[in-house]
N, C-alpha and C. Protein backbone atom coordinates (compact mmCIF):
# COMPACT_ATOMS: atom_id res chain seq x y z
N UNK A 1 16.47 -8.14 -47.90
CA UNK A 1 16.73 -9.19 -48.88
C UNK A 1 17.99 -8.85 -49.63
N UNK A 2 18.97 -9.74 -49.99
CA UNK A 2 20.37 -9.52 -50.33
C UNK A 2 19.96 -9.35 -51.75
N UNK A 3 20.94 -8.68 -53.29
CA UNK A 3 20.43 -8.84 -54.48
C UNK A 3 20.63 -10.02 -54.73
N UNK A 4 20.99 -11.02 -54.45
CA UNK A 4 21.24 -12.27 -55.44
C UNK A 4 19.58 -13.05 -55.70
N UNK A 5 18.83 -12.73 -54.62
CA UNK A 5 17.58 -13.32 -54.69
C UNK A 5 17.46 -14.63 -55.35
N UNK A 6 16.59 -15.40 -56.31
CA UNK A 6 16.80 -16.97 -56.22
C UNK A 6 17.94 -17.42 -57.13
N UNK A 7 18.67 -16.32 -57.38
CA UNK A 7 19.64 -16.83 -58.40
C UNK A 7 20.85 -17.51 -57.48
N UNK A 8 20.86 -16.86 -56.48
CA UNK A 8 21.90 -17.59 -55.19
C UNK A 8 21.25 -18.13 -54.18
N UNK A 9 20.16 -18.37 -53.69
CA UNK A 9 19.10 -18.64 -52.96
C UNK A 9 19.80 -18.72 -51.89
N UNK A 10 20.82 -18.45 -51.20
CA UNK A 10 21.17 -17.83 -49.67
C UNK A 10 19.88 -16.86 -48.71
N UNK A 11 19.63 -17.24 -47.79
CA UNK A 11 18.84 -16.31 -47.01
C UNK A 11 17.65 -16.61 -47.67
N UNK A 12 17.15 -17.94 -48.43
CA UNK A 12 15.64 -17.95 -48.67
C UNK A 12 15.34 -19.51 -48.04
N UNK A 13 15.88 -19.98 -47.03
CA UNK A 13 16.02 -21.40 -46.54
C UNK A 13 14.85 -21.28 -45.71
N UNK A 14 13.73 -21.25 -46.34
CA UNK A 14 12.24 -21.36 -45.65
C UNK A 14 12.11 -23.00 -45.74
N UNK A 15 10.81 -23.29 -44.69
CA UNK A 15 10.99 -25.10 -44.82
C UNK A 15 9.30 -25.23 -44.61
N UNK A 16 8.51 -25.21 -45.40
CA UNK A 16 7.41 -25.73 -45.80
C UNK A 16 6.80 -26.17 -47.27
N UNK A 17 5.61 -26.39 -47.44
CA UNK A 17 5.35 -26.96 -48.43
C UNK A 17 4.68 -25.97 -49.52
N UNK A 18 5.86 -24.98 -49.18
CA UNK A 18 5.11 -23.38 -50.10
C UNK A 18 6.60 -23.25 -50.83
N UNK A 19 7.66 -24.59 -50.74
CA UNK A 19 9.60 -24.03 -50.65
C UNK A 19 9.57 -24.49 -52.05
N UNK A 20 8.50 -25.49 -52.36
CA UNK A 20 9.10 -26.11 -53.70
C UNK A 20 7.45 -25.51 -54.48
N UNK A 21 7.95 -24.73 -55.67
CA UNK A 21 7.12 -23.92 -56.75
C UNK A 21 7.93 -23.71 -58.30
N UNK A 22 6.51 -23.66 -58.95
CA UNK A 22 7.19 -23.24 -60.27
C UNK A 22 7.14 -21.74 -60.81
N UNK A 23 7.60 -21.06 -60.66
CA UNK A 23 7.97 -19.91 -61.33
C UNK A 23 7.71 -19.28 -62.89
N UNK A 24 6.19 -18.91 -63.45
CA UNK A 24 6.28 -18.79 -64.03
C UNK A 24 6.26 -17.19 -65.45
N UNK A 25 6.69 -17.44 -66.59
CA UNK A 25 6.57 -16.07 -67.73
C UNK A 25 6.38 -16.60 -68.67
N UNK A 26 5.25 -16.04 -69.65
CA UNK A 26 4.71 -16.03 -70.81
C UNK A 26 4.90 -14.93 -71.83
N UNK A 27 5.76 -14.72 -73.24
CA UNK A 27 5.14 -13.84 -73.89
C UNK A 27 4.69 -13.85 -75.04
N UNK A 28 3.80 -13.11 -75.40
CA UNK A 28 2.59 -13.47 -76.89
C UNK A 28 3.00 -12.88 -77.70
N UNK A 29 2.73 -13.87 -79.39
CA UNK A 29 2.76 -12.72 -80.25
C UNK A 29 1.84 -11.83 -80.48
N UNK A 30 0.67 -12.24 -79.92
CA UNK A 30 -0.09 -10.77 -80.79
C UNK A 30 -1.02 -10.64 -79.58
N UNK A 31 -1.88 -9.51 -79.61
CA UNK A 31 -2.86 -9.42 -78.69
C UNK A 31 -4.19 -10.44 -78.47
N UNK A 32 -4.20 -11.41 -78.64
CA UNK A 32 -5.66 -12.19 -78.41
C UNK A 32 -5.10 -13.34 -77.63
N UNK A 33 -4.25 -13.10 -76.85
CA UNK A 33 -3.64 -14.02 -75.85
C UNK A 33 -3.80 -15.49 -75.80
N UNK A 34 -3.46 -16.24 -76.74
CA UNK A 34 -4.19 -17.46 -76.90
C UNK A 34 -2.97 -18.53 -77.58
N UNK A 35 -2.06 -17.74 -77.79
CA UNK A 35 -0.64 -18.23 -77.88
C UNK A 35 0.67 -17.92 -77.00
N UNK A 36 1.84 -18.19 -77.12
CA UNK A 36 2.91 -17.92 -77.12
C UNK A 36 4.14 -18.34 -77.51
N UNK A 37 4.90 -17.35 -77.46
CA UNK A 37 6.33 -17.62 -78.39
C UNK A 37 7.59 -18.05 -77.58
N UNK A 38 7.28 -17.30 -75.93
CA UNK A 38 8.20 -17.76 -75.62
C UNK A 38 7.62 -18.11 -73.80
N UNK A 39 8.46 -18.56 -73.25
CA UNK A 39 8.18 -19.32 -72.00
C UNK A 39 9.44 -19.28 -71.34
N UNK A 40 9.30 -18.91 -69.72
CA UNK A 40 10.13 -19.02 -68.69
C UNK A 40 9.91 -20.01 -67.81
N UNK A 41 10.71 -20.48 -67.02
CA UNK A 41 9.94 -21.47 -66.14
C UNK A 41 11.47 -21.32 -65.07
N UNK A 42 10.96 -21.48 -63.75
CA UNK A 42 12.08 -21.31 -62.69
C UNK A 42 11.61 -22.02 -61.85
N UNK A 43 12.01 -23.50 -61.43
CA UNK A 43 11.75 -24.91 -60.63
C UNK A 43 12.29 -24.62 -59.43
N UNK A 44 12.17 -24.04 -57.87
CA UNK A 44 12.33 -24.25 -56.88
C UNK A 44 12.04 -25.25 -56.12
N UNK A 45 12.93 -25.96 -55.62
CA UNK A 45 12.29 -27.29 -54.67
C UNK A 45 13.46 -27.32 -53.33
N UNK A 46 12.83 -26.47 -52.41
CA UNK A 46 13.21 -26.39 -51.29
C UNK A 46 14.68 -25.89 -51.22
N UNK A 47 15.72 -26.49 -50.63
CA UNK A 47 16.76 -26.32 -50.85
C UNK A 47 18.39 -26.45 -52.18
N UNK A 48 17.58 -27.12 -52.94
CA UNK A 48 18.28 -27.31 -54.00
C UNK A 48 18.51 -26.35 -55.03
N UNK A 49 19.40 -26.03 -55.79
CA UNK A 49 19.81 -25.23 -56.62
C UNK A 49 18.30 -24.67 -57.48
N UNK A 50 17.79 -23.55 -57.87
CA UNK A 50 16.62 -23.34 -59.18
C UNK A 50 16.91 -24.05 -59.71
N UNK A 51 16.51 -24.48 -60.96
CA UNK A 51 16.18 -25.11 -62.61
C UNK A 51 15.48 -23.87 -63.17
N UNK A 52 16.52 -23.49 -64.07
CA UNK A 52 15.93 -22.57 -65.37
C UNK A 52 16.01 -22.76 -66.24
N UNK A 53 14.48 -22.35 -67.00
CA UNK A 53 14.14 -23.20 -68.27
C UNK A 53 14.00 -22.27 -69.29
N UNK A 54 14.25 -22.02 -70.51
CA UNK A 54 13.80 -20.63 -71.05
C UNK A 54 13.29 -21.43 -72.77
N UNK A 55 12.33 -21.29 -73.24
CA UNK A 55 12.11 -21.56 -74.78
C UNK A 55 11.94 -20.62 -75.22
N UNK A 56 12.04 -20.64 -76.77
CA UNK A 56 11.42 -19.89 -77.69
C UNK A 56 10.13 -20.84 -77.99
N UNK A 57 8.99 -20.56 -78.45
CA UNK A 57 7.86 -21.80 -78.74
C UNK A 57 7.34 -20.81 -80.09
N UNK A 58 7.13 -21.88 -81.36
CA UNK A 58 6.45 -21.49 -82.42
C UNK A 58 4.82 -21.67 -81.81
N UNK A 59 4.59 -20.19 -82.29
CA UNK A 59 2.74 -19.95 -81.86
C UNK A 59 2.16 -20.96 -82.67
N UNK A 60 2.12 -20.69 -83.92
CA UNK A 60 1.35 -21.13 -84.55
C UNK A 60 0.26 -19.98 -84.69
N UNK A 61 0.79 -18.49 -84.76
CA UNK A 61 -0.41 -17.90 -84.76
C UNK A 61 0.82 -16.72 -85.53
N UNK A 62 -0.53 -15.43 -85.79
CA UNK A 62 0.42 -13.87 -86.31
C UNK A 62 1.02 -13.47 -85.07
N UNK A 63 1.69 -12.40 -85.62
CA UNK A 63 2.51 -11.72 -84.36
C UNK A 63 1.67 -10.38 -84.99
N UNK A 64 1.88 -9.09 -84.03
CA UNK A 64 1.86 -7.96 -83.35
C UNK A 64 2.87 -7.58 -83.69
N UNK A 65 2.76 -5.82 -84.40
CA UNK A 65 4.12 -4.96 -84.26
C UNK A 65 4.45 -4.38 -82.72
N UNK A 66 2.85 -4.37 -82.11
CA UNK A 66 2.80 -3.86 -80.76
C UNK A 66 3.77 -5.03 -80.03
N UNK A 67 3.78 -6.38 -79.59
CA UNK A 67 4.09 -7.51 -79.04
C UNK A 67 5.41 -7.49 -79.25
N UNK A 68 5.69 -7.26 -80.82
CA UNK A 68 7.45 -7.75 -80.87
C UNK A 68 7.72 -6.68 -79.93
N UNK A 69 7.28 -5.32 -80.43
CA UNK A 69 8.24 -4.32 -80.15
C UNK A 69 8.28 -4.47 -78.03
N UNK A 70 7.51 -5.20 -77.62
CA UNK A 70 7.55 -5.26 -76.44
C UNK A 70 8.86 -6.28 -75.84
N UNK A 71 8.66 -7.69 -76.30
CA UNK A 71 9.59 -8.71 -76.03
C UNK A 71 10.63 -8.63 -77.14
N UNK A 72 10.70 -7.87 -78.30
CA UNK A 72 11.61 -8.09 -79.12
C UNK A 72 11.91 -9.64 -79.96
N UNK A 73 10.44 -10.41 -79.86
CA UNK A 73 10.66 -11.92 -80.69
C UNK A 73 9.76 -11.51 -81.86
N UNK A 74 10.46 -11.94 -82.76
CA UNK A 74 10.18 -11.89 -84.58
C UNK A 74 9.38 -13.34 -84.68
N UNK A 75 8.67 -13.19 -86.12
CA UNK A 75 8.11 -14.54 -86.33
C UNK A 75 9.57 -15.29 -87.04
N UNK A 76 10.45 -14.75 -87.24
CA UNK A 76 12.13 -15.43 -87.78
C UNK A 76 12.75 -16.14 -87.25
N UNK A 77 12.01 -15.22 -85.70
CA UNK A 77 12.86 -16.38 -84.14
C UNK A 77 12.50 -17.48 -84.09
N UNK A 78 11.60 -17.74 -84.60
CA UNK A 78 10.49 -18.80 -83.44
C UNK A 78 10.15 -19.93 -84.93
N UNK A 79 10.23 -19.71 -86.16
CA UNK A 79 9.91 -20.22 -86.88
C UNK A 79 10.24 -21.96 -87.27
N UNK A 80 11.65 -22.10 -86.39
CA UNK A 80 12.21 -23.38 -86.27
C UNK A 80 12.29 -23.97 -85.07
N UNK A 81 11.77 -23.38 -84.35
CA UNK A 81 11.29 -23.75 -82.80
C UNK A 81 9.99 -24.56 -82.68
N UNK A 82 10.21 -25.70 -81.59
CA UNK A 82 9.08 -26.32 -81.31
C UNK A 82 7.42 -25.68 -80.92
N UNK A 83 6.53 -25.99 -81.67
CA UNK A 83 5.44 -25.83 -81.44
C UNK A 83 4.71 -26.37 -79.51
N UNK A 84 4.00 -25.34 -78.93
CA UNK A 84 3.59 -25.67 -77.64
C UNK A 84 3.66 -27.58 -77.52
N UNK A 85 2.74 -27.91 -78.48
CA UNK A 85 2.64 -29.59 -78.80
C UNK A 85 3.76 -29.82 -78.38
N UNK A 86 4.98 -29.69 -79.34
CA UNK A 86 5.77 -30.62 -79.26
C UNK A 86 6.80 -30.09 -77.92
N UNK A 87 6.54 -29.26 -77.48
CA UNK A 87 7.29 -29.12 -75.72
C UNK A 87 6.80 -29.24 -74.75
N UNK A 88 5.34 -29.47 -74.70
CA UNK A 88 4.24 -29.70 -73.69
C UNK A 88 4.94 -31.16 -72.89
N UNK A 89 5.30 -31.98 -73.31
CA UNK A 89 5.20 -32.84 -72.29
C UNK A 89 6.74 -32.88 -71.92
N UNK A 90 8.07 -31.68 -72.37
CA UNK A 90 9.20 -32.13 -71.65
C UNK A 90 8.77 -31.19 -70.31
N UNK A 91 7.97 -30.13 -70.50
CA UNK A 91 7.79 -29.07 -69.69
C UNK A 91 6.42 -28.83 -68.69
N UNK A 92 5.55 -30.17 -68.76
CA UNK A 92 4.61 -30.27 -68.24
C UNK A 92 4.62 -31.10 -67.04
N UNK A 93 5.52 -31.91 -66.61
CA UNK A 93 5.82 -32.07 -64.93
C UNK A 93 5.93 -30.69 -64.02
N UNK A 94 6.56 -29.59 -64.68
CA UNK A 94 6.99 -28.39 -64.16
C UNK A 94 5.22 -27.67 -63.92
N UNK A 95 4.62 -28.50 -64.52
CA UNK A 95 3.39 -27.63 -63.67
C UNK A 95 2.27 -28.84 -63.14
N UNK A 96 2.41 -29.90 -63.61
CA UNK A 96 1.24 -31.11 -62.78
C UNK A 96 1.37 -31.30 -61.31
N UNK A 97 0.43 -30.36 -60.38
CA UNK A 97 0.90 -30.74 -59.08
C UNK A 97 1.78 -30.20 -58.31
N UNK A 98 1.86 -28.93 -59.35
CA UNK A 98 2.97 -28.29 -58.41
C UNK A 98 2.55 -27.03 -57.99
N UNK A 99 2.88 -25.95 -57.19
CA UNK A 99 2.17 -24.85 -56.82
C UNK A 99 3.02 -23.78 -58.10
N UNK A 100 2.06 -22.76 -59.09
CA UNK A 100 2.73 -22.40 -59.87
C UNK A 100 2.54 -20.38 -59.02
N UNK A 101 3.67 -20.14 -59.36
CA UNK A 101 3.83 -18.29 -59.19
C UNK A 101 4.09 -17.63 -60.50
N UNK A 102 3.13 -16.44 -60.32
CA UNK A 102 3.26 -15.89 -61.68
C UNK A 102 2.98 -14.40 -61.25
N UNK A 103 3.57 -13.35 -61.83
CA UNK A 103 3.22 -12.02 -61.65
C UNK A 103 2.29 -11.63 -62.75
N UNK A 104 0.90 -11.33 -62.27
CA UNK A 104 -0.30 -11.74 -62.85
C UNK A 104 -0.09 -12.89 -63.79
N UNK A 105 -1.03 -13.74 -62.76
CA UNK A 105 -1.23 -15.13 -62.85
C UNK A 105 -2.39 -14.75 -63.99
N UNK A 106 -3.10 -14.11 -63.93
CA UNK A 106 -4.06 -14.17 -64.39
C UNK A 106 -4.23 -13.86 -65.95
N UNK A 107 -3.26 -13.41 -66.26
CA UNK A 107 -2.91 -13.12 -67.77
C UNK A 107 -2.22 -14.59 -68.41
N UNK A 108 -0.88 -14.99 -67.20
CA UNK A 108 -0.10 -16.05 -67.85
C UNK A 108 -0.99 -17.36 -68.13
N UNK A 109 -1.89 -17.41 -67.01
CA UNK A 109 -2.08 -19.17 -67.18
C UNK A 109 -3.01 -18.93 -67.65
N UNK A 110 -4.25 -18.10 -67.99
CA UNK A 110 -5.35 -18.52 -69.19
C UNK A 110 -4.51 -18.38 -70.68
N UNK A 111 -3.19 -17.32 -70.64
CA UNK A 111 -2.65 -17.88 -72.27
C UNK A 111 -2.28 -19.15 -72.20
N UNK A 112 -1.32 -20.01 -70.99
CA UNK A 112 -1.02 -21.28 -71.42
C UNK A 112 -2.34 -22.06 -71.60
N UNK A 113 -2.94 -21.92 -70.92
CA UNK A 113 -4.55 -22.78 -70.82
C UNK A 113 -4.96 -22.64 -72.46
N UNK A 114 -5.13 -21.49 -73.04
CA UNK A 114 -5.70 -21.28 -74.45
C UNK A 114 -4.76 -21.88 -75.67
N UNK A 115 -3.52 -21.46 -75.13
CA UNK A 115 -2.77 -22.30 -76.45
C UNK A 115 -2.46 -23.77 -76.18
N UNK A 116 -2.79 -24.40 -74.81
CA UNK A 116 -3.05 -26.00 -74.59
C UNK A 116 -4.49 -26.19 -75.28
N UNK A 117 -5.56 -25.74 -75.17
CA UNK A 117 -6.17 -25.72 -75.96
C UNK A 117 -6.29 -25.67 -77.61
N UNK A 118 -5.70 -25.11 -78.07
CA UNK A 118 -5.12 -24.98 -79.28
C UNK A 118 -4.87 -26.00 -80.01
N UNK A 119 -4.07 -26.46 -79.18
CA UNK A 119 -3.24 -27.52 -79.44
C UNK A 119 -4.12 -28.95 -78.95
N UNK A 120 -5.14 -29.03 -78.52
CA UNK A 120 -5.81 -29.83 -77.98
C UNK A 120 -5.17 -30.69 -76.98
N UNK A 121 -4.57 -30.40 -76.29
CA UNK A 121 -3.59 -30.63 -75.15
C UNK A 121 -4.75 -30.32 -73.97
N UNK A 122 -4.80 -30.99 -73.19
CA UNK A 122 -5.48 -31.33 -71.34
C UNK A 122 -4.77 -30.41 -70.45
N UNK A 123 -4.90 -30.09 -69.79
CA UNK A 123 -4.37 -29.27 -68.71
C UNK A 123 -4.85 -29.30 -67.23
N UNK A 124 -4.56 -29.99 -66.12
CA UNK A 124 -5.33 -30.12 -65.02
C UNK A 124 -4.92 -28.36 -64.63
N UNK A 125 -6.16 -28.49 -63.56
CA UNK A 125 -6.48 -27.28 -62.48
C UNK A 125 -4.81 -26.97 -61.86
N UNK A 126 -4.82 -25.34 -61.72
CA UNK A 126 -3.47 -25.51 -61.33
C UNK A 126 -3.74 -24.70 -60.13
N UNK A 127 -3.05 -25.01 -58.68
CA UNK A 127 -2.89 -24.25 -57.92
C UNK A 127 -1.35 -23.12 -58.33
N UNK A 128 -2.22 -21.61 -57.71
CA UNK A 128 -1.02 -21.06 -58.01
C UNK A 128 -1.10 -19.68 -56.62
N UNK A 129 0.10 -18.71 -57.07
CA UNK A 129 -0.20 -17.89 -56.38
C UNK A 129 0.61 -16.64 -56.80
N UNK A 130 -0.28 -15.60 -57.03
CA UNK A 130 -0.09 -14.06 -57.70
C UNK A 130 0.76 -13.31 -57.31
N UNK A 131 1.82 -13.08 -57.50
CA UNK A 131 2.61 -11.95 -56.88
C UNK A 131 2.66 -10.66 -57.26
N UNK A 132 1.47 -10.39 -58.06
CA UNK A 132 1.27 -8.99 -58.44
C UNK A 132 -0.04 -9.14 -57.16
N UNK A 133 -1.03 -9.78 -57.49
CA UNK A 133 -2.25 -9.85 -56.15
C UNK A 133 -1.44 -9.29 -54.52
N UNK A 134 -0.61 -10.58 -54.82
CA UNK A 134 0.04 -10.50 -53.28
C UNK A 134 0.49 -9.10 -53.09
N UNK A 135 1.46 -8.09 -53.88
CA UNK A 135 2.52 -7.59 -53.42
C UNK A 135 1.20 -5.98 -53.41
N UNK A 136 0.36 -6.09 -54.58
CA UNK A 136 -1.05 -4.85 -54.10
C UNK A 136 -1.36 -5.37 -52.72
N UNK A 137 -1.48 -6.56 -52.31
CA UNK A 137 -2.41 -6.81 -50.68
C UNK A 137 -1.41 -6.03 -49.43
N UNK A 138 -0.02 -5.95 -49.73
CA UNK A 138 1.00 -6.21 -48.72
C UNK A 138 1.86 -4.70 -49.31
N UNK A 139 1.88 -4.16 -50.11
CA UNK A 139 3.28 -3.34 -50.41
C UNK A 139 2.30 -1.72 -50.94
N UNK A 140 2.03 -1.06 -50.65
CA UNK A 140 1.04 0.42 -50.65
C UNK A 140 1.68 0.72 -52.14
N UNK A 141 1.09 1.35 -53.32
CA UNK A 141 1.31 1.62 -54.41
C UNK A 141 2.28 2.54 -54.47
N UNK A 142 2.26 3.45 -53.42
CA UNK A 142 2.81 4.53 -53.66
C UNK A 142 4.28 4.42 -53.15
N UNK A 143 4.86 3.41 -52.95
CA UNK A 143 6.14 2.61 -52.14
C UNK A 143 6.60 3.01 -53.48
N UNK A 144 6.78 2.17 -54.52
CA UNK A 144 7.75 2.05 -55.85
C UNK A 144 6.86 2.58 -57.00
N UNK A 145 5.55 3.18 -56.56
CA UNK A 145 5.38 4.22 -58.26
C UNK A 145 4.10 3.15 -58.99
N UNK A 146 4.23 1.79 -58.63
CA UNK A 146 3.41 0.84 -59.02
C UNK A 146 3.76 -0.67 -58.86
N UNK A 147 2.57 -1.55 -58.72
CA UNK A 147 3.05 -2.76 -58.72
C UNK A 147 3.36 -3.63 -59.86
N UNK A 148 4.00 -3.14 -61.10
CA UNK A 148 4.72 -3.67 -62.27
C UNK A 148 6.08 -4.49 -61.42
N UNK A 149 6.24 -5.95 -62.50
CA UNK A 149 6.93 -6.16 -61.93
C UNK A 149 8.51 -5.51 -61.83
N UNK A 150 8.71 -4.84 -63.18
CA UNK A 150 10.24 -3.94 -62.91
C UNK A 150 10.18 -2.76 -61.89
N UNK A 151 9.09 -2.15 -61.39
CA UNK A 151 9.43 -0.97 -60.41
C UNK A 151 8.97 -1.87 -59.10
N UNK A 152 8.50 -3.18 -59.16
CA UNK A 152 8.93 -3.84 -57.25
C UNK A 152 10.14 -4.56 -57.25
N UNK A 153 10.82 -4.80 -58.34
CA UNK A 153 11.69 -5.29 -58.77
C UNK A 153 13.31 -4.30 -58.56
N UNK A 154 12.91 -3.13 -58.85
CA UNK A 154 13.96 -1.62 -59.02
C UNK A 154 13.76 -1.45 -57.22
N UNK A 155 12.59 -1.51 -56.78
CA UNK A 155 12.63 -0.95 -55.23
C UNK A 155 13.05 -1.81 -54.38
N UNK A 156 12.66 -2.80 -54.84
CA UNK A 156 13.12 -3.76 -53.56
C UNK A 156 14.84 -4.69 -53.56
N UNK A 157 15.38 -4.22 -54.92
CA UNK A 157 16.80 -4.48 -55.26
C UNK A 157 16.67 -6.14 -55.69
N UNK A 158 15.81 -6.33 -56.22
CA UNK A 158 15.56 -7.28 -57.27
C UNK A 158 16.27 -7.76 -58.48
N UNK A 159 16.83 -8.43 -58.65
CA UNK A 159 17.61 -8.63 -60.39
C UNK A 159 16.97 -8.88 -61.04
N UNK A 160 16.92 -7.65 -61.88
CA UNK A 160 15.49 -8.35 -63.44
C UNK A 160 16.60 -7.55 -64.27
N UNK A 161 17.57 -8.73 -65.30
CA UNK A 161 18.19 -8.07 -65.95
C UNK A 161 17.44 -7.44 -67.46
N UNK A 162 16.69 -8.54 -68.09
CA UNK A 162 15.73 -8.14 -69.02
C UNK A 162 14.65 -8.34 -68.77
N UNK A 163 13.75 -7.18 -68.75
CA UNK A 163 12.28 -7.05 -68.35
C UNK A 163 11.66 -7.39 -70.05
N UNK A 164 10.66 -8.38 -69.60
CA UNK A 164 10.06 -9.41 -70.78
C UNK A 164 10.49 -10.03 -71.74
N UNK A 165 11.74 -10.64 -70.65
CA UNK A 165 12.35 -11.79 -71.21
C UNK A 165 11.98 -13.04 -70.40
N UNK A 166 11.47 -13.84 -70.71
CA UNK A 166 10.67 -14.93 -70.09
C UNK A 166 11.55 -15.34 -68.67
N UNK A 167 12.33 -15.46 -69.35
CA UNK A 167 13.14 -16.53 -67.77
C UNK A 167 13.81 -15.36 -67.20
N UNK A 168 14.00 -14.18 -67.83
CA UNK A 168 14.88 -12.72 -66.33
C UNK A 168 13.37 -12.97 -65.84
N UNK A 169 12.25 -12.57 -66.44
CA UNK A 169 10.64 -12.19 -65.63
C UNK A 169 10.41 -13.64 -64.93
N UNK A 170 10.58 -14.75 -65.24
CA UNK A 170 9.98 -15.85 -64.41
C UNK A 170 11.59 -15.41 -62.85
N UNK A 171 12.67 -15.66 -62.50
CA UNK A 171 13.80 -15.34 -62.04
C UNK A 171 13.02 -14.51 -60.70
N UNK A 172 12.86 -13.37 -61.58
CA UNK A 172 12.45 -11.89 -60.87
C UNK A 172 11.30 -12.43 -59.71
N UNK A 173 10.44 -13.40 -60.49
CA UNK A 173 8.98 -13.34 -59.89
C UNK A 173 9.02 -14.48 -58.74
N UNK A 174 10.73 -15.56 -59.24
CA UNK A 174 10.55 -16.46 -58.15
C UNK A 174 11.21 -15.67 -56.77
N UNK A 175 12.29 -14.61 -56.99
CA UNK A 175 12.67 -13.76 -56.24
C UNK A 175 11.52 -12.76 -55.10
N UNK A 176 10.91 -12.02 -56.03
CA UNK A 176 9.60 -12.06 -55.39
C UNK A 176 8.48 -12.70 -54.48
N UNK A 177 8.29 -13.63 -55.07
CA UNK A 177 8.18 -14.49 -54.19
C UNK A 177 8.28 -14.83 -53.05
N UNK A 178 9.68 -15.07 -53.07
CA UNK A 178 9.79 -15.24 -51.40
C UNK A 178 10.37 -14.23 -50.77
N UNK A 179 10.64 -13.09 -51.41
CA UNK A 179 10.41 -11.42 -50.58
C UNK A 179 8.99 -11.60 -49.81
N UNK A 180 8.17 -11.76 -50.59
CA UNK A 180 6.88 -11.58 -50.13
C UNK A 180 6.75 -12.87 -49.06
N UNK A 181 6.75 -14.02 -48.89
CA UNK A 181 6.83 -14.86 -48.22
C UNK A 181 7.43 -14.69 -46.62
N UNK A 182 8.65 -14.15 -46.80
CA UNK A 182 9.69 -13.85 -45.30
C UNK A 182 8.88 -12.99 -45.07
N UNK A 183 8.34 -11.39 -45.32
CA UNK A 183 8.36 -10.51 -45.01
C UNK A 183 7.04 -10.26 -44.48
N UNK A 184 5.49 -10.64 -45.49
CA UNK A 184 4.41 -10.52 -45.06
C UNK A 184 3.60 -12.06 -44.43
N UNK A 185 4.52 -12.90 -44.64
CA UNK A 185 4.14 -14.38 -44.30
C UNK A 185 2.68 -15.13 -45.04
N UNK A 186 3.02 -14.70 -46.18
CA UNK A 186 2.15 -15.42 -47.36
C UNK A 186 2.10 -17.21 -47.01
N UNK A 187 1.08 -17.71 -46.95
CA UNK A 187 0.74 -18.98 -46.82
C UNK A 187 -0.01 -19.49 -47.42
N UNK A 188 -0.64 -20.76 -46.99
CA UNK A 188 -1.28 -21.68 -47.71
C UNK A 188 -2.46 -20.99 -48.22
N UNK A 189 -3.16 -19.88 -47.35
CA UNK A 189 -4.41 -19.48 -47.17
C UNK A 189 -4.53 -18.70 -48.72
N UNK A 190 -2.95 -18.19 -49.08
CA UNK A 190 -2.86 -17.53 -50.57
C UNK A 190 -2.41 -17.90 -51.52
N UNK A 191 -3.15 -19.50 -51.83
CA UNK A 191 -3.18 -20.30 -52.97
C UNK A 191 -4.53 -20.01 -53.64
N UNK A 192 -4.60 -19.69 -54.92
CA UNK A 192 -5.56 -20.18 -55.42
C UNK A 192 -6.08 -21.66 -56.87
N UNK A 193 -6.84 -21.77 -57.32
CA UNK A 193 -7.15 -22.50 -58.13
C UNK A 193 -7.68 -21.71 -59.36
N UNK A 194 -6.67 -22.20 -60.50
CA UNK A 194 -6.79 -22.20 -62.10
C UNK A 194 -7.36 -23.06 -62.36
N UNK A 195 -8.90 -22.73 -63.09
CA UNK A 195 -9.80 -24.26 -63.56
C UNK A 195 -10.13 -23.96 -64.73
């Protein structure tokens, strides 16, 4: 895989209905995962250029000294920034119906799920597919030290310029992605359903 990965999308000209996905990163302010501050989003649709999306989003909740010190967002950042509400529907085509990727899915989309909730916002079932799941099924631990996404990211010559920065981590994960796709031939069979 060349480094430019989906930032130049050369050499990822796959042609099925696995080409167009949303790419996604979440990070929280505080530990009870039920908000967030900020959001990545990376729109692949087959051959056409990405779409990268990056917000800051007011929680509506406390922050964490543990959390900032991870992503580096203050409650100062975010304080004049749109609330989930009020960005939910420029940013909610990017997931109705579309196949979403996330490096642990399983952390990102029950926080968006909880702070759509929050917000009393609907959320249909989302098909998605794990690239932390995937890359434990397909890549032996002991290859890069662990399956975090900066050390499959460091081994496999990945560009993650800022690690838990929403849109370098969403970038990284659509890159991933289709590493994993060419190489172990990830398919339909490794979709699952967010309900």
């Amino acid at each position: 895989m060349g480094s430019e990965g989906v930032r130049g999308l050369p050499g990822f000209l796959l042609h099925d209905e696995l080409d167009s996905f949303t790419a996604v990163d979440v990070e929280t302010p505080n530990r009870y995962s039920r908000s967030i501050c900020s959001i990545g989003i990376v729109r692949v649709d087959g051959d056409e250029a990405p779409k990268r999306l990056h917000y800051l989003v007011n929680p509506c909740d406390e922050f964490d000294a543990a959390n900032i010190a991870i992503h580096g967002i203050r409650p100062g950042d975010v304080e004049k920034e749109p609330s989930l509400y009020e960005l939910w529907p420029e940013i909610e085509p990017y997931f109705t119906g579309c196949l979403l990727v996330a490096h642990n899915a399983l952390f990102d989309l029950p926080v968006i799920r909880k702070a759509l909730l929050r917000e009393n916002l609907y959320a249909e079932n989302w098909k998605y597919i794990c690239t932390l799941e995937t890359s434990r099924k397909h890549i032996p631990k002991a290859t890069f030290g662990s399956h975090k996404l900066n050390d499959l990211c460091a081994g496999l010559n990945i560009p993650l310029e800022h690690h838990h920065n929403a849109l370098d981590d969403a970038l990284a994960c659509a890159s991933l992605y289709e590493y994993l796709r060419m190489n172990f031939h990830v398919n339909e069979k490794d979709i699952k359903i967010y309900r």
